[in-house]
C-alpha atoms as a PDB file:
ATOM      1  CA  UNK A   1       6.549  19.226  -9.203  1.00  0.00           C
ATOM      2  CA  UNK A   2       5.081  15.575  -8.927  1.00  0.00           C
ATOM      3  CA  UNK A   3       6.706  13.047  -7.313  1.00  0.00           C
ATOM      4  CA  UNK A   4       8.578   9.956  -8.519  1.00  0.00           C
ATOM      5  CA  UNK A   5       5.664   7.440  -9.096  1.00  0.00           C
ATOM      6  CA  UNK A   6       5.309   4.110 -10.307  1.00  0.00           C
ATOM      7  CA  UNK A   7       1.062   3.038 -11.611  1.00  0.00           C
ATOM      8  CA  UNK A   8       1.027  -0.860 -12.718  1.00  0.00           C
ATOM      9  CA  UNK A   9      -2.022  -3.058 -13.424  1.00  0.00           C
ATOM     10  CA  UNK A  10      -0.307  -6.134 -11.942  1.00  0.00           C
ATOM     11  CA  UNK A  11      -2.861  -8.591 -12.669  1.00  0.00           C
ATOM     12  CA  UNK A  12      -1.553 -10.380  -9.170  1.00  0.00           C
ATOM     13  CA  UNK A  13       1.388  -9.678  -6.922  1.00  0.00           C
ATOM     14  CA  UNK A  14       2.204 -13.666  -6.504  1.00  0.00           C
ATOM     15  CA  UNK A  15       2.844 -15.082  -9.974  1.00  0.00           C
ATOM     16  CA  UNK A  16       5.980 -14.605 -12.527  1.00  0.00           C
ATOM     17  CA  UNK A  17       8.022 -12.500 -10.449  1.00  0.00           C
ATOM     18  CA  UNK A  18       5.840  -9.611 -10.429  1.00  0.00           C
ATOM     19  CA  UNK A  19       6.759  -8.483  -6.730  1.00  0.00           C
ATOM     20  CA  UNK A  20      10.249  -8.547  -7.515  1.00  0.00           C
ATOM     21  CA  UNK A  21      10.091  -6.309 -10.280  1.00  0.00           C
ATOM     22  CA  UNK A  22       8.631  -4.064  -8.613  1.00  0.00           C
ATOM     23  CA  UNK A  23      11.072  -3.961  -5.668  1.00  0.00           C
ATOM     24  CA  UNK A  24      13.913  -3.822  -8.195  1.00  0.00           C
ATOM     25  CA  UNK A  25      12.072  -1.033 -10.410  1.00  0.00           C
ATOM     26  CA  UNK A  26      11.415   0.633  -6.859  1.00  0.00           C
ATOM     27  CA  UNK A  27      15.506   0.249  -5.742  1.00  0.00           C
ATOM     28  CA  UNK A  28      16.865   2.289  -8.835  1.00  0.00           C
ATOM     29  CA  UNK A  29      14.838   5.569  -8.947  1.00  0.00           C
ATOM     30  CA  UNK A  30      13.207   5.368  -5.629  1.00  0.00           C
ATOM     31  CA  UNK A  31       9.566   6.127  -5.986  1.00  0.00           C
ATOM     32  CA  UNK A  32       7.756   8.258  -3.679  1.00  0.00           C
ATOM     33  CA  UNK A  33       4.084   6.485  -4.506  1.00  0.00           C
ATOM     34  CA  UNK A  34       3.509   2.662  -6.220  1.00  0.00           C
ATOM     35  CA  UNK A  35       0.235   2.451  -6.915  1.00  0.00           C
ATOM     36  CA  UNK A  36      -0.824  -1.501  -7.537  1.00  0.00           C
ATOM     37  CA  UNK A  37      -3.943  -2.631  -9.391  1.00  0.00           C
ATOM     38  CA  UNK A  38      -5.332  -5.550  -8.952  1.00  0.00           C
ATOM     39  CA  UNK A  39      -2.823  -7.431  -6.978  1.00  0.00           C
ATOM     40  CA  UNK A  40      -5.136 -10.331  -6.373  1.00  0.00           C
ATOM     41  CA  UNK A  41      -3.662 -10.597  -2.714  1.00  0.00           C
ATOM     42  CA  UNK A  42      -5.264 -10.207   0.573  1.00  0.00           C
ATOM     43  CA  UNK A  43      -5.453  -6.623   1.708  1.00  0.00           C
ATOM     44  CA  UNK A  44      -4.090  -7.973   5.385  1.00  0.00           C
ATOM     45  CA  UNK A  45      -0.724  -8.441   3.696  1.00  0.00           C
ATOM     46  CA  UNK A  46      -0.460  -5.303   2.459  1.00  0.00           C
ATOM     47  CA  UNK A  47       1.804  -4.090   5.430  1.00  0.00           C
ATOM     48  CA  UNK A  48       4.457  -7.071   4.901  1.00  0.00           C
ATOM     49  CA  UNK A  49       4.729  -5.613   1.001  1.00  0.00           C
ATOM     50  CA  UNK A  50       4.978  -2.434   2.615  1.00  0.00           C
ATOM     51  CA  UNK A  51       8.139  -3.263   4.517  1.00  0.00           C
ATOM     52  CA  UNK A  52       9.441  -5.149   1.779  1.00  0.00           C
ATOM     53  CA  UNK A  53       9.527  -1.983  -0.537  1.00  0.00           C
ATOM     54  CA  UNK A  54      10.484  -0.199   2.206  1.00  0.00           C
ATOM     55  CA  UNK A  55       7.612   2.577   2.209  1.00  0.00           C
ATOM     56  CA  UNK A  56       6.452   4.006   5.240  1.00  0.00           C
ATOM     57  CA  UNK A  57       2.702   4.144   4.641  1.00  0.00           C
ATOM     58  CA  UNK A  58       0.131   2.049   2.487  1.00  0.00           C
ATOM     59  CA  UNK A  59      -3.646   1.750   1.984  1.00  0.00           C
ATOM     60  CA  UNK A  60      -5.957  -0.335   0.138  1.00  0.00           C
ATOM     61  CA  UNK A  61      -9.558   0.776  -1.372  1.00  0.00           C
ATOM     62  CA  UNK A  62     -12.390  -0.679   0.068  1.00  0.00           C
ATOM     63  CA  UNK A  63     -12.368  -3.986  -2.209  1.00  0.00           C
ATOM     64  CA  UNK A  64      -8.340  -4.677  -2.301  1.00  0.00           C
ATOM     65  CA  UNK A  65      -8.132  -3.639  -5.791  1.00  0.00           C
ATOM     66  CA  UNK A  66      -5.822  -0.839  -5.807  1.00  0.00           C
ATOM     67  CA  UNK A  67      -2.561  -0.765  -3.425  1.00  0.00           C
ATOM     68  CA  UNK A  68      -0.935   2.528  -2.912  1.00  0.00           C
ATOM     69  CA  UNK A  69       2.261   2.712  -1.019  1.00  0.00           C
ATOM     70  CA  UNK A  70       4.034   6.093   0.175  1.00  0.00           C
ATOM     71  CA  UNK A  71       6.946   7.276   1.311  1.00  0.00           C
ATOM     72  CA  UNK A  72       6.283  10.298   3.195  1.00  0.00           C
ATOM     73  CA  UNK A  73      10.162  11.679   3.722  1.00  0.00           C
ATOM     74  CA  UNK A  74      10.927  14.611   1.591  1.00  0.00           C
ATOM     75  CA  UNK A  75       7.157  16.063   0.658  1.00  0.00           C
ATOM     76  CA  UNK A  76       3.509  16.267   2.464  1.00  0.00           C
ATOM     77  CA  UNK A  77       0.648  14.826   1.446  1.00  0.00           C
ATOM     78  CA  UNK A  78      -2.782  16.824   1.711  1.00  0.00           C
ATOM     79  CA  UNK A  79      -6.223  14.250   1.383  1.00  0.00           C
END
């Protein structure tokens, strides 16, 4: 069984709305993994959009270019 996840090409986290959505899409089903692309935002903020979707772990690739936020309760992840 895969978890509830949520892939979007956001083309940058800052501009019309685009975090919100994603906290509102992230509300309703509650996503175990978001995986960002391209959020065009520092990788040192990625722990305040952490909290804000209320995940409990996050990581950026080596670039910036891909956020992916977890939420760890319920199911273990094996790297």
């Amino acid at each position: 069984v895969l978890p509830k996840t949520l892939i979007w090409n956001t083309r940058s986290v800052n501009t019309q709305l685009v975090f919100p959505r994603v906290i509102n899409m992230q509300m309703e089903p509650n996503f175990f993994v978001i995986a960002l692309m391209e959020p065009f935002q520092n990788a040192r903020h990625i722990q305040r959009y952490r909290r804000k979707l209320y995940m409990e772990v996050a990581f950026s690739n080596i670039n910036g270019k891909i956020w992916l936020f977890l939420c760890c309760r319920g199911w273990e992840l094996v790297l």
